[in-house]
N, C-alpha and C. Protein backbone atom coordinates (compact mmCIF):
# COMPACT_ATOMS: atom_id res chain seq x y z
N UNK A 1 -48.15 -26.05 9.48
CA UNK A 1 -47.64 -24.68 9.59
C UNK A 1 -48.56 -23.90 10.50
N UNK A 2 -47.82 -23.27 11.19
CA UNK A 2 -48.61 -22.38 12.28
C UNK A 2 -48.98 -20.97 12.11
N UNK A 3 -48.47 -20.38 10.83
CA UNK A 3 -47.77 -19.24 10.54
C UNK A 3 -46.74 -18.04 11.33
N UNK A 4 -46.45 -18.77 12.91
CA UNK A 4 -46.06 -18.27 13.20
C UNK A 4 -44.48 -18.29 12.94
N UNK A 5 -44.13 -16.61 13.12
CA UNK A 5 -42.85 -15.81 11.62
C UNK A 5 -41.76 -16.55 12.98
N UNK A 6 -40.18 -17.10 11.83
CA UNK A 6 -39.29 -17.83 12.69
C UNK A 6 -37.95 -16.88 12.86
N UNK A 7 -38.15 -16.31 14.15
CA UNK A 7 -37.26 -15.32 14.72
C UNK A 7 -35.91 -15.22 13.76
N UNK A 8 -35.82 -13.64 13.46
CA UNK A 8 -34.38 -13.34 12.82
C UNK A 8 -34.24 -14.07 11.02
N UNK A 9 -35.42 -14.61 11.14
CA UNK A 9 -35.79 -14.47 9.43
C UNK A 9 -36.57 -14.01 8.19
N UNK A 10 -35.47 -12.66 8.02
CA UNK A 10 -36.87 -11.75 6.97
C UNK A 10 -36.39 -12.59 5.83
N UNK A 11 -37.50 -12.24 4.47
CA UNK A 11 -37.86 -12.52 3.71
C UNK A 11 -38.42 -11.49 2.90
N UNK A 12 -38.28 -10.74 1.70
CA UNK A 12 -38.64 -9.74 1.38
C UNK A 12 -39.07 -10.74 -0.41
N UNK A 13 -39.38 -11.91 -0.58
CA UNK A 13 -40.03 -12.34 -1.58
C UNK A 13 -41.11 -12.42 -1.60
N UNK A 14 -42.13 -11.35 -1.83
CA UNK A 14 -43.76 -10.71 -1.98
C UNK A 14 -44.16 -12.15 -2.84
N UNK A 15 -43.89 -12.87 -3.84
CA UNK A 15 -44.48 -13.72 -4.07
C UNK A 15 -44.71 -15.37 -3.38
N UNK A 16 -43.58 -15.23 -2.09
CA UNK A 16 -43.80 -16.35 -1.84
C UNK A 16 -44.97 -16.38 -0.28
N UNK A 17 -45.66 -17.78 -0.30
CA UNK A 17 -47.08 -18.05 0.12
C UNK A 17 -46.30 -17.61 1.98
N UNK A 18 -45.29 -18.37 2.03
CA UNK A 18 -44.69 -18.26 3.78
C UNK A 18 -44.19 -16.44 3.99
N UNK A 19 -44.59 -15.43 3.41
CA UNK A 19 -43.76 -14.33 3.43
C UNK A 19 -45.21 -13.22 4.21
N UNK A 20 -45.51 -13.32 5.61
CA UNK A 20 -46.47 -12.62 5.97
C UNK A 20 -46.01 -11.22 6.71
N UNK A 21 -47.03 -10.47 7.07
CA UNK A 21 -46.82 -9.13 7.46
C UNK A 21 -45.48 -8.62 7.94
N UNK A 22 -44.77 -7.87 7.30
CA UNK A 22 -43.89 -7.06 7.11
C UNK A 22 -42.06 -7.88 7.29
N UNK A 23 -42.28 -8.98 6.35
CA UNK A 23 -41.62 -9.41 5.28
C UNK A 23 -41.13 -10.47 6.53
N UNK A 24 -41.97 -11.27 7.07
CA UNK A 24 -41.35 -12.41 8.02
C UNK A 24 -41.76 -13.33 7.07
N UNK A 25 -41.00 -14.42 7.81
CA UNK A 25 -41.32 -15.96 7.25
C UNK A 25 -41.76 -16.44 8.31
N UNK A 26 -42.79 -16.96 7.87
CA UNK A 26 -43.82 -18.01 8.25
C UNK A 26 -43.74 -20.10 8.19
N UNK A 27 -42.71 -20.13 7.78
CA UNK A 27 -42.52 -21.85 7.02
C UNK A 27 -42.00 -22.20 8.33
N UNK A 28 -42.46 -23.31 8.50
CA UNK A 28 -41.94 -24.24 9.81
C UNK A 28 -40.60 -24.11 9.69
N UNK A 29 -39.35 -23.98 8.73
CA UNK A 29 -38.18 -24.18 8.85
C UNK A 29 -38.04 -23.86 7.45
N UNK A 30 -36.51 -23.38 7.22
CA UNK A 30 -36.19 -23.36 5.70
C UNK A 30 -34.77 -23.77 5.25
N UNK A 31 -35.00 -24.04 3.80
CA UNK A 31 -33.78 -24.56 3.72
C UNK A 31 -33.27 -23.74 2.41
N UNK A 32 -31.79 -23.40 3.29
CA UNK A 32 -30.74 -22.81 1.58
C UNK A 32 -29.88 -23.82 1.32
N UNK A 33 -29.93 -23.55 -0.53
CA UNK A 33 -28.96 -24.29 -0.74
C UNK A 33 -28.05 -23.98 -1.83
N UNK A 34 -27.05 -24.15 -2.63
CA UNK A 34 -26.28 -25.39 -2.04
C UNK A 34 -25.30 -25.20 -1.17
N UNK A 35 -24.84 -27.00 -0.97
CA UNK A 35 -24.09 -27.10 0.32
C UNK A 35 -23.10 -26.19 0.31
N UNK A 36 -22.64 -26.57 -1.37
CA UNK A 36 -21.28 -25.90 -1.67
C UNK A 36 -20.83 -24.54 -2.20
N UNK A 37 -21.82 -23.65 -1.82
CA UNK A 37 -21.89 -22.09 -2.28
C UNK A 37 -20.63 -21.35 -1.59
N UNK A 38 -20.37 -20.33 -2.42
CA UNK A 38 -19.31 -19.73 -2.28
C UNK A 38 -19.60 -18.00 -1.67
N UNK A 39 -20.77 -17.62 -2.23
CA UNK A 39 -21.24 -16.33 -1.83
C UNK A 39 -22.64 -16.57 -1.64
N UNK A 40 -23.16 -15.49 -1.04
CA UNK A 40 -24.45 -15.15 -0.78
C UNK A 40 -25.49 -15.22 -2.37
N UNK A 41 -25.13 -15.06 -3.48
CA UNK A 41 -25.50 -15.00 -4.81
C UNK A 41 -25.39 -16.66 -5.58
N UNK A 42 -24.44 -17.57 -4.93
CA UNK A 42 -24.72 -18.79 -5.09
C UNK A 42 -25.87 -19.41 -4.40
N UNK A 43 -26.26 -19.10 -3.82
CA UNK A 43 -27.83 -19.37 -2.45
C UNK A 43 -29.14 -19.47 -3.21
N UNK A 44 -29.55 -20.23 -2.77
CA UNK A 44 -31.02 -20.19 -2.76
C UNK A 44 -32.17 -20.42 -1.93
N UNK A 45 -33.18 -20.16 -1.52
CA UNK A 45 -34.13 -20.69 -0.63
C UNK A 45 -35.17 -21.77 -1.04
N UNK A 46 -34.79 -22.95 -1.14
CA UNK A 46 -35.48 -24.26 -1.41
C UNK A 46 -37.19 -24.24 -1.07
N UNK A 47 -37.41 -23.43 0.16
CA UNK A 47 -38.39 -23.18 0.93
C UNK A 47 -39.23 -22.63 0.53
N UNK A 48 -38.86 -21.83 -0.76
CA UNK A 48 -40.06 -20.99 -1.43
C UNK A 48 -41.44 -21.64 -2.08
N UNK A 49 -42.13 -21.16 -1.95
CA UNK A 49 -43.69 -21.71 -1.69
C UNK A 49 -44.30 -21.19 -2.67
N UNK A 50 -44.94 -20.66 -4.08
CA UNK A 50 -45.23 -19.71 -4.88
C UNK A 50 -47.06 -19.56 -4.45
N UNK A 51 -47.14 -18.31 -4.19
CA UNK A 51 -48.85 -18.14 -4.11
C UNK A 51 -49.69 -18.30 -4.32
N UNK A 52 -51.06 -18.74 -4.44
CA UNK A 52 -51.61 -19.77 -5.62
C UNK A 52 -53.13 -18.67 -5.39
């Protein structure tokens, strides 16, 4: 990881480790899931990292 934030992806989860200055993501790449979601509220971000 480089921390550098991956264009056009905020992130406003304060607890996760990839979430740096003013709510970018930092993670080499991320992944939502599932495949088969129907709304934005079926989603999740797999990618989340918790702070340690």
């Amino acid at each position: 990881m480089d921390n550098k934030p991956l264009e056009g992806v905020k992130c406003i989860v304060s607890t996760c480790a990839y979430n740096k200055d003013g709510n970018k993501c930092t993670a080499d790449s991320i992944l939502v899931e599932p495949k088969h979601a129907h709304t934005s509220d079926d989603t999740d971000c797999s990618t989340f990292k918790p702070l340690r």
